[in-house]
Structure formats: structure tokens, C-alpha cells
N, C-alpha and C. Protein backbone atom coordinates (compact mmCIF):
# COMPACT_ATOMS: atom_id res chain seq x y z
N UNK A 1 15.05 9.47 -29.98
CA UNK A 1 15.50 10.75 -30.48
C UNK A 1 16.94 11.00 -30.03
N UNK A 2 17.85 11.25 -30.89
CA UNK A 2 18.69 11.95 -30.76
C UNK A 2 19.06 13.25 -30.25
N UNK A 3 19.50 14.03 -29.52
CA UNK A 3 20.35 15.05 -29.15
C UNK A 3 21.46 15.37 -28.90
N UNK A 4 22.11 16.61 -29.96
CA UNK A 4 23.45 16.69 -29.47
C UNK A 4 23.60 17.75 -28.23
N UNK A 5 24.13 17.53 -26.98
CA UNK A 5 24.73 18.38 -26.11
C UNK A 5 25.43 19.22 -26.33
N UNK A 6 25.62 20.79 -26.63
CA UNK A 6 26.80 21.51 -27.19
C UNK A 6 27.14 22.55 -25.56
N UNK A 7 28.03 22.45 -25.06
CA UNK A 7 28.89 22.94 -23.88
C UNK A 7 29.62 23.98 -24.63
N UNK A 8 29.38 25.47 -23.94
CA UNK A 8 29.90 26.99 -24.93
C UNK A 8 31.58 26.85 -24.13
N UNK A 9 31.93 27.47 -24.70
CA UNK A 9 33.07 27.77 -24.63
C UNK A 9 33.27 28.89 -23.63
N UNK A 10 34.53 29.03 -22.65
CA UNK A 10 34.65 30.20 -21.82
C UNK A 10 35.70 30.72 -22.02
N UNK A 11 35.96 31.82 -21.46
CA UNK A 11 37.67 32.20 -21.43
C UNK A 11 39.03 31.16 -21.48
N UNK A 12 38.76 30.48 -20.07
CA UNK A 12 39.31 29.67 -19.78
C UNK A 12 39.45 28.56 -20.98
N UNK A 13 38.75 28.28 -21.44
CA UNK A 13 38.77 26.71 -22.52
C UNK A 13 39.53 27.41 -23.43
N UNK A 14 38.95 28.58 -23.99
CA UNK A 14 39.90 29.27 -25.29
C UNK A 14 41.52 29.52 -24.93
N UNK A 15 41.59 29.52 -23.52
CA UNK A 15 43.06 30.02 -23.25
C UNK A 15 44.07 28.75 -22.94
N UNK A 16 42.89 27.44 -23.39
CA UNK A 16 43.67 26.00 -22.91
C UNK A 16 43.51 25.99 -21.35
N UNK A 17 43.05 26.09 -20.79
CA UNK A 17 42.82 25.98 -19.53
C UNK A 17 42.22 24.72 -18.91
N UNK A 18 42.79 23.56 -18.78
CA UNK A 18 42.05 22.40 -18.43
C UNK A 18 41.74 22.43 -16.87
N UNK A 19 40.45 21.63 -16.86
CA UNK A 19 39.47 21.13 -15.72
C UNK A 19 40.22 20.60 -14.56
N UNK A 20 40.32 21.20 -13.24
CA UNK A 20 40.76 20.29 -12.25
C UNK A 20 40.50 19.07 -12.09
N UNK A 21 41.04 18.19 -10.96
CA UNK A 21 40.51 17.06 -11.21
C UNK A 21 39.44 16.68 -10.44
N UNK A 22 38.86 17.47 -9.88
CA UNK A 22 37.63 17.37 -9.47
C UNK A 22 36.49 17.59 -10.39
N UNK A 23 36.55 18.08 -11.47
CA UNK A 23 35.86 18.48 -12.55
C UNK A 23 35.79 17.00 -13.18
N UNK A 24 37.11 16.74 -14.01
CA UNK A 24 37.11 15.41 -14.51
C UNK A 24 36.29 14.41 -14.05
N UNK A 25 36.56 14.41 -12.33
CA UNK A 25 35.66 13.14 -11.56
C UNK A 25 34.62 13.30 -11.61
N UNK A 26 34.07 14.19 -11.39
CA UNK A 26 32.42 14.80 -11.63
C UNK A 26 31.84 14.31 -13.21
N UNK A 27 32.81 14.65 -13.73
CA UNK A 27 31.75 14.51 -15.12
C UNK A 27 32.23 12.82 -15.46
N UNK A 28 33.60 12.59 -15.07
CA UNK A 28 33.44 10.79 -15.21
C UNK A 28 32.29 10.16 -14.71
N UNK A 29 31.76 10.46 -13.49
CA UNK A 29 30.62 10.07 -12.45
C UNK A 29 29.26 10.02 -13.32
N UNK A 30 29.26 11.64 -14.02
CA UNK A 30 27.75 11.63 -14.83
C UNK A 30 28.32 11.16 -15.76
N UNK A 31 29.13 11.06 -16.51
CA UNK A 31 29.26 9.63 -18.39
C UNK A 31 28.70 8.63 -17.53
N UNK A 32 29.38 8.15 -16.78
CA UNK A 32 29.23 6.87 -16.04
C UNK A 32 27.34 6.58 -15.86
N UNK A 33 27.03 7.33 -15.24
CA UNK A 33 25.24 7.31 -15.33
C UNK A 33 24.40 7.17 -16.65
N UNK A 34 25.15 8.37 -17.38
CA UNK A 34 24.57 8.39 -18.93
C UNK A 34 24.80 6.97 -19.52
N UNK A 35 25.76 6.32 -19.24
CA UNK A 35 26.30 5.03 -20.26
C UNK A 35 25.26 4.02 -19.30
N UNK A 36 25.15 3.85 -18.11
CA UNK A 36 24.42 2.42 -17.18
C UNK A 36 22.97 3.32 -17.75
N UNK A 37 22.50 4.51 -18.09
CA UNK A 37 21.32 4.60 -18.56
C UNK A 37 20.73 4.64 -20.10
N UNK A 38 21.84 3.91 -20.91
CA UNK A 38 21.49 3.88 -21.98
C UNK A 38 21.51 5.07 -22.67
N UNK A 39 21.73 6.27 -22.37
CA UNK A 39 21.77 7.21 -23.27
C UNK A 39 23.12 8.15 -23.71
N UNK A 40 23.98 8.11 -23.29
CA UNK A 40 25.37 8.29 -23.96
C UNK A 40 25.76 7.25 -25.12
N UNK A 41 26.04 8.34 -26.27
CA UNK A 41 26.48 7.77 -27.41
C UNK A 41 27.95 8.04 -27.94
N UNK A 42 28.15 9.35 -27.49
CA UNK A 42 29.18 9.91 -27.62
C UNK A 42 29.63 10.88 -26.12
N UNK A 43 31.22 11.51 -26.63
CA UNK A 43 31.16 12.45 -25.75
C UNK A 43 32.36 12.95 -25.86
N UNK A 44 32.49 14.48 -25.95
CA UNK A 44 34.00 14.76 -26.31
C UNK A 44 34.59 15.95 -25.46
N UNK A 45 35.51 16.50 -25.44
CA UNK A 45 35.81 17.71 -25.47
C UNK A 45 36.60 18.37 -26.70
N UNK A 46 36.44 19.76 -26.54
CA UNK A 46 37.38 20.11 -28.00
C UNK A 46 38.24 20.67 -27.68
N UNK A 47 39.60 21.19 -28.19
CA UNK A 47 40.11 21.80 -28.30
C UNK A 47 40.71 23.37 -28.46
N UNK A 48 40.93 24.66 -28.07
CA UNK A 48 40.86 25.67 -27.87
C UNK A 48 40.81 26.47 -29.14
N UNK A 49 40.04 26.85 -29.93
CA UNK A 49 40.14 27.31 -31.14
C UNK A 49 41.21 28.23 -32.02
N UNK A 50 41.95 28.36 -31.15
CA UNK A 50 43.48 28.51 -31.68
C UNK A 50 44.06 27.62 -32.25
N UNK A 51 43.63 26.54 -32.17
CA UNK A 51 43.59 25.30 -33.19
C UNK A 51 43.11 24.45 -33.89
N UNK A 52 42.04 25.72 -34.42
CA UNK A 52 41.49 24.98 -35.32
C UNK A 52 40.77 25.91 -36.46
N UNK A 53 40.37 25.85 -37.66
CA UNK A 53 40.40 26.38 -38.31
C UNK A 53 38.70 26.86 -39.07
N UNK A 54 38.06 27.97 -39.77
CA UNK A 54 36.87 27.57 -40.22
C UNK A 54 37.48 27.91 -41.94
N UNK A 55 36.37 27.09 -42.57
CA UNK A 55 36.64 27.79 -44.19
C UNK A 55 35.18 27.70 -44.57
N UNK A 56 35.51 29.51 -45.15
CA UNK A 56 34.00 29.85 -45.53
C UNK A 56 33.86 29.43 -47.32
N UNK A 57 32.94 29.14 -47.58
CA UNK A 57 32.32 29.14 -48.48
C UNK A 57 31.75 29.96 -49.54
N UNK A 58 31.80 30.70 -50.62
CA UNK A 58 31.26 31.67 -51.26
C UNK A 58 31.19 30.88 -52.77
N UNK A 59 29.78 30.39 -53.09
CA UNK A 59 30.10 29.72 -54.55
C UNK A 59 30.68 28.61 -54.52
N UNK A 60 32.30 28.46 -55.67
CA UNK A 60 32.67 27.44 -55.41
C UNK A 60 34.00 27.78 -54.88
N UNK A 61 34.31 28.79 -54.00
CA UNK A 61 35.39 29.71 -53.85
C UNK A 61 35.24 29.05 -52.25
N UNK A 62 36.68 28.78 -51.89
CA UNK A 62 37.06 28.38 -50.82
C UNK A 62 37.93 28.94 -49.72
N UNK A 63 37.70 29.97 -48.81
CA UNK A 63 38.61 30.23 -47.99
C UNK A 63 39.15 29.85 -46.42
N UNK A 64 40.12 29.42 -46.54
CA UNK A 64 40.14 29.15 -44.94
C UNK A 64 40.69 30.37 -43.77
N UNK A 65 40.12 30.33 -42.74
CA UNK A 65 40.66 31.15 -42.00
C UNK A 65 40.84 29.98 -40.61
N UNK A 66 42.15 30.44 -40.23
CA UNK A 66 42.56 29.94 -38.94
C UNK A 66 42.12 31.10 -37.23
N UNK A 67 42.06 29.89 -36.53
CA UNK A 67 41.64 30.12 -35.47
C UNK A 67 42.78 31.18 -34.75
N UNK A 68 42.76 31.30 -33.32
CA UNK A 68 41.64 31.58 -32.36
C UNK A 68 40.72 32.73 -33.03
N UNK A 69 39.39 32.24 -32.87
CA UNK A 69 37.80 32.96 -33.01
C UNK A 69 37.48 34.38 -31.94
N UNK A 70 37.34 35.26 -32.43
CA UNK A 70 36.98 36.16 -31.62
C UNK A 70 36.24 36.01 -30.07
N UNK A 71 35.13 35.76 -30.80
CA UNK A 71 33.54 35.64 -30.04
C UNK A 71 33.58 34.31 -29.37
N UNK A 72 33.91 34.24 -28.12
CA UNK A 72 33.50 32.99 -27.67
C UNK A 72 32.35 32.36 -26.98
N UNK A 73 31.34 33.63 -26.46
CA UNK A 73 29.64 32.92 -26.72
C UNK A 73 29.56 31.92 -27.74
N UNK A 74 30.25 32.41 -29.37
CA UNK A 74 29.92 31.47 -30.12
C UNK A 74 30.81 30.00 -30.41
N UNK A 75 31.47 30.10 -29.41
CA UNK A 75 32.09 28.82 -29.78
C UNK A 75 32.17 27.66 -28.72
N UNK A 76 31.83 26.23 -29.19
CA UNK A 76 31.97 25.17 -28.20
C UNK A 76 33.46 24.71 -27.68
N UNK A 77 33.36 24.38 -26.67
CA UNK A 77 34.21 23.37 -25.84
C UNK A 77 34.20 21.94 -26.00
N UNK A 78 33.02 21.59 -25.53
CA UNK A 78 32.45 19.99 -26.23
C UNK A 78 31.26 19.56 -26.10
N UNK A 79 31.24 18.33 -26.30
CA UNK A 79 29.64 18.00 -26.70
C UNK A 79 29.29 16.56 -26.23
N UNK A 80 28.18 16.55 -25.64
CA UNK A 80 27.87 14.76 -25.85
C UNK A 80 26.87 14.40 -27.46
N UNK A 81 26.36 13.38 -27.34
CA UNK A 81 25.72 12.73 -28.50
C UNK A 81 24.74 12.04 -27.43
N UNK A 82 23.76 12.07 -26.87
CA UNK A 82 22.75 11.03 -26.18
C UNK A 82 21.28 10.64 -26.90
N UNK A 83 20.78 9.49 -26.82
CA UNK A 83 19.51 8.74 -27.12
C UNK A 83 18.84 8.85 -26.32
N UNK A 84 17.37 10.02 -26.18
CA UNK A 84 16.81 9.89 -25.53
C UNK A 84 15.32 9.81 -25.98
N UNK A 85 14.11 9.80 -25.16
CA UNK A 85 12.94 9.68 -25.78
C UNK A 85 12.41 11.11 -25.66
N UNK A 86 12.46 12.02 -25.26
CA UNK A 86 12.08 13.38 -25.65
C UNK A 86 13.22 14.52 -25.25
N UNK A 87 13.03 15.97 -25.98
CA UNK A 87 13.55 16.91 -25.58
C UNK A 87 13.71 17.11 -23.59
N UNK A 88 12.71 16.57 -23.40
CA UNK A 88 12.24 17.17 -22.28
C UNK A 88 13.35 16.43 -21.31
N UNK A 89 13.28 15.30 -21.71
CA UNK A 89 13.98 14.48 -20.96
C UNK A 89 15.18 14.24 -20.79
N UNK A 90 16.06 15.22 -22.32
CA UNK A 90 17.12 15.72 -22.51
C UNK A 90 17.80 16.72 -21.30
N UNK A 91 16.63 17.49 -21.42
CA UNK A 91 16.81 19.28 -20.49
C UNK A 91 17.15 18.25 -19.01
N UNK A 92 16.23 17.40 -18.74
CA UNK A 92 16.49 16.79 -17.21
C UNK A 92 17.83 16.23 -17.14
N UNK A 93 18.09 15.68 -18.03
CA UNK A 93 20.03 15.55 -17.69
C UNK A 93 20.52 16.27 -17.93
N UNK A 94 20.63 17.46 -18.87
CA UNK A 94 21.20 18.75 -18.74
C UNK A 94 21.70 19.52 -17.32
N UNK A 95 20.16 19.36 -16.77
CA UNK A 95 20.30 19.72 -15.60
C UNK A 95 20.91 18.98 -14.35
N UNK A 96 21.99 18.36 -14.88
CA UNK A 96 22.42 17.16 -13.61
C UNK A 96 23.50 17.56 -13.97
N UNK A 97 23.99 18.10 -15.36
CA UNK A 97 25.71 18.29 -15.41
C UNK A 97 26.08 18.82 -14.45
N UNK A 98 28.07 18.54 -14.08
CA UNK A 98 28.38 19.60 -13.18
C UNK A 98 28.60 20.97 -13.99
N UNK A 99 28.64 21.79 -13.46
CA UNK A 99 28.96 22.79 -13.82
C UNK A 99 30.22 23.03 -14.45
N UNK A 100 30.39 23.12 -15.75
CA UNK A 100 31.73 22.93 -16.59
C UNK A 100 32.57 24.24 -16.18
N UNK A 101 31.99 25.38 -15.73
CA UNK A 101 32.92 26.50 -15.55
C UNK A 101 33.01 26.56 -14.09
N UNK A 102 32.01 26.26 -13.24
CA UNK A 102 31.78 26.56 -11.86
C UNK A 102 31.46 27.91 -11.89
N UNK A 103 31.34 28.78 -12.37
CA UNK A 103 30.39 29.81 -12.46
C UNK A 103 29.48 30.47 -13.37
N UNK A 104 29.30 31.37 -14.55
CA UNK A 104 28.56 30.94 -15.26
C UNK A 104 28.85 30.70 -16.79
N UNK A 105 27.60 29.78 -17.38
CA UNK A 105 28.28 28.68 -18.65
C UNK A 105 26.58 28.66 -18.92
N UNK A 106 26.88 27.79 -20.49
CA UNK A 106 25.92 27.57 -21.09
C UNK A 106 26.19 26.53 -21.14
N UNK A 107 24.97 25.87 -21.70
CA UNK A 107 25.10 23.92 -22.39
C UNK A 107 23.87 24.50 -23.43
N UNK A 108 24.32 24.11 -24.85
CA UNK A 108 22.72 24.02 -25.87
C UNK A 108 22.54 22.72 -26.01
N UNK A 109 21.12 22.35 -26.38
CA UNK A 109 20.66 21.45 -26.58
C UNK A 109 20.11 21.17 -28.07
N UNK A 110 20.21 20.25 -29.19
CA UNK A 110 19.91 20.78 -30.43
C UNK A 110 19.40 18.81 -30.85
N UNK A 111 18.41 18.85 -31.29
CA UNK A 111 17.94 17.23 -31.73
C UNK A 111 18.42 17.40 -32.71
N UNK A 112 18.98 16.18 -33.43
CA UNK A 112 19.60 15.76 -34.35
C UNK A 112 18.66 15.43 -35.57
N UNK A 113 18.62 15.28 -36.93
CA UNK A 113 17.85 14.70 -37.58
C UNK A 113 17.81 13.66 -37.52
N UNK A 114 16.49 12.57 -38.11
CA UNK A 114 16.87 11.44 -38.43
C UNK A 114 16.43 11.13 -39.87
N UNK A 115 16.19 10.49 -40.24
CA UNK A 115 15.70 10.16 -41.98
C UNK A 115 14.46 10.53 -42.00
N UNK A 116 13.51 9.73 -41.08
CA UNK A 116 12.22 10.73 -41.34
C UNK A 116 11.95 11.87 -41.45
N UNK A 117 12.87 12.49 -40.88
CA UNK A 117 12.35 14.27 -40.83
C UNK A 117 13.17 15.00 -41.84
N UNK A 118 13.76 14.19 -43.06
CA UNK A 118 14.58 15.21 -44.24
C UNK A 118 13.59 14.78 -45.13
N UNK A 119 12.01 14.30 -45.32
CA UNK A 119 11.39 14.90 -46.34
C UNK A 119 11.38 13.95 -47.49
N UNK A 120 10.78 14.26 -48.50
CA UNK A 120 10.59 13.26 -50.10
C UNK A 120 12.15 13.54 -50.48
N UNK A 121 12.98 14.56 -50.70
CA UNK A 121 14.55 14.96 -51.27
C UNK A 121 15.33 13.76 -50.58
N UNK A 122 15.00 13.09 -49.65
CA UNK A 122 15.71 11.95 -48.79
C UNK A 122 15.23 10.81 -49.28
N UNK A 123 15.52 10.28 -50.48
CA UNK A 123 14.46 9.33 -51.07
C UNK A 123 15.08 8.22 -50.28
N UNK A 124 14.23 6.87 -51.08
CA UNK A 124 14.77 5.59 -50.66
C UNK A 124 16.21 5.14 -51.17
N UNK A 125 17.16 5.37 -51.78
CA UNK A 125 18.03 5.21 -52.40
C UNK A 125 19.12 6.06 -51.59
N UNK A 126 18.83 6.83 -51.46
CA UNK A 126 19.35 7.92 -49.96
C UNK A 126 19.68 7.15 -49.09
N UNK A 127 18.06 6.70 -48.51
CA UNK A 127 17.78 6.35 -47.22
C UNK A 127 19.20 5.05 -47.30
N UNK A 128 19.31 3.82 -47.91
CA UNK A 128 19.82 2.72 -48.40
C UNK A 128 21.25 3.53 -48.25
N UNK A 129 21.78 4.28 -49.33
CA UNK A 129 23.38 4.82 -48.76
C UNK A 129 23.48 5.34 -47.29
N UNK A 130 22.61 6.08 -46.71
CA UNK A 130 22.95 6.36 -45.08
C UNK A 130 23.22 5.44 -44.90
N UNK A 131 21.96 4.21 -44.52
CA UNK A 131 22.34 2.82 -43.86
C UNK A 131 23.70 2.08 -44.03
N UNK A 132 24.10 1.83 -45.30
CA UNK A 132 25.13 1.12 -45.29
C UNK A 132 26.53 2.25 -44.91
N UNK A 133 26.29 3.48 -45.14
CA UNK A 133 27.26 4.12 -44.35
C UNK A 133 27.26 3.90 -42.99
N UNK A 134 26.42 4.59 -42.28
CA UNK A 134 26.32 3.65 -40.49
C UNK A 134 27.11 2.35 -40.17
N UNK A 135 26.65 1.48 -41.47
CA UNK A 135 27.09 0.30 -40.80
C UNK A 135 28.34 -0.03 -40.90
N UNK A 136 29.17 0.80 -42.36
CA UNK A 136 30.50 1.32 -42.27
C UNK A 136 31.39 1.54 -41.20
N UNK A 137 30.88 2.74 -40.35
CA UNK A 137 31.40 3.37 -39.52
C UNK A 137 31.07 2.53 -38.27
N UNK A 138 29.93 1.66 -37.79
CA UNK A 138 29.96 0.75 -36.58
C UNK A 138 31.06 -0.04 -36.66
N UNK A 139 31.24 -0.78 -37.87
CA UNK A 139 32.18 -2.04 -37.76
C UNK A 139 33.63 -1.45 -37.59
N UNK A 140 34.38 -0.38 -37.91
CA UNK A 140 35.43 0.60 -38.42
C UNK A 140 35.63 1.14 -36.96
N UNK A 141 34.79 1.12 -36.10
CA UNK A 141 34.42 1.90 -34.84
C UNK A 141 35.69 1.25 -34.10
């Protein structure tokens, strides 16, 4: 199973505020575990939403609006991508991060789909373009 890690956003991240380097070492330390344990796939940080943009959708009507985002409960900082065998087992490395703010912060946790779980609308012909997309993006990697 897949899970993506989503790390909320704080004051600090929105205002560009980067991680001491004790922060950095800390979380180099846990990638470092996640990768010798097989379950890091990804892993990022983002950027302060002052740079970056959303565009809403209405129909076939397209608008963009540029960042910085009001609400920053609702917005991420960054994320991992990990392979694990249950939710549960997700939450247990959750609980090993360092603390991205050092005081208080969120991390969500959200499983990813995989082909089995989008249903008959995901036919075999579907299924066949995912695959060879994947394998697109491995070799391109």
C-alpha cells in the first residue's frame, strides 16, 4: 500500500522560513531509515505559497489565481510518498518524524489509490495505459 505523507504548512514555511540545520539532520537521519527500510519512495519539500498558484475550474472556464493562500491549516509544506503494508504501520513512522515545527504541526496521512480500487470505469485498456505510463516515467527517472 501506498501512502502519501502530507506535512501542513506553518507560519514560518509560508513566510520562507527554512529549517535549521539541526532540523535538516534529523530528518536526513529518518529518509535515511525510511530508504534502508524499504519504504521511502519519494520525498519533498514545497515551496511557500507565494509561489505558487491554484486555478479553479468552473465548466470549461479556467481561472487562475496566484498565491500566497490565506488559510494555512490548509496548505502543505511537503510530503513523502512511502510503501507500506498497512495504514497502521504508516501512523508508526509518522510517529518517529522530527518535529517539523518544534512546536505544534500536523502531518496527514492519505493512501493512495491503486488500480484495484478505481472499479469496472478502470477497465483493462486503462489498466495497460497506466502501466506503460509508469514505465515511462521509471526509465525518464
Amino acid at each position: 500500500m501506498r501512502f502519501m505523507i502530507l506535512v501542513k504548512a506553518s507560519k514560518d514555511s509560508e513566510a520562507g522560513v527554512l529549517p535549521d540545520e539541526r532540523l535538516f539532520t534529523e530528518m536526513g537521519k529518518f529518509n535515511e531509515e525510511l530508504v534502508k527500510a524499504g519504504v521511502l519512495l519519494a520525498a519533498e519539500g514545497l515551496q511557500a505559497s507565494s509561489k505558487g498558484a491554484r486555478v479553479k475550474f468552473s465548466g470549461d472556464k479556467r481561472t487562475v489565481i496566484d498565491g500566497p493562500f490565506a488559510e494555512t491549516k490548509e496548505l502543505i509544506a511537503g510530503f513523502w510518498l512511502w510503501q507500506v503494508k498497512s495504514k497502521e504501520e504508516a501512523i508508526e513512522w509518522v510517529k518517529r518524524i522530527p518535529n517539523p515545527t518544534g512546536d505544534e504541526g500536523e502531518v496527514e496521512i492519505r493512501q493512495v489509490f491503486e488500480a484495484d480500487d478505481l472499479g469496472e470505469g478502470f477497465t483493462p485498456e486503462l489498466r495497460e495505459q497506466e502501466e506503460r505510463l509508469r514505465a515511462q516515467v521509471a526509465t525518464t527517472s
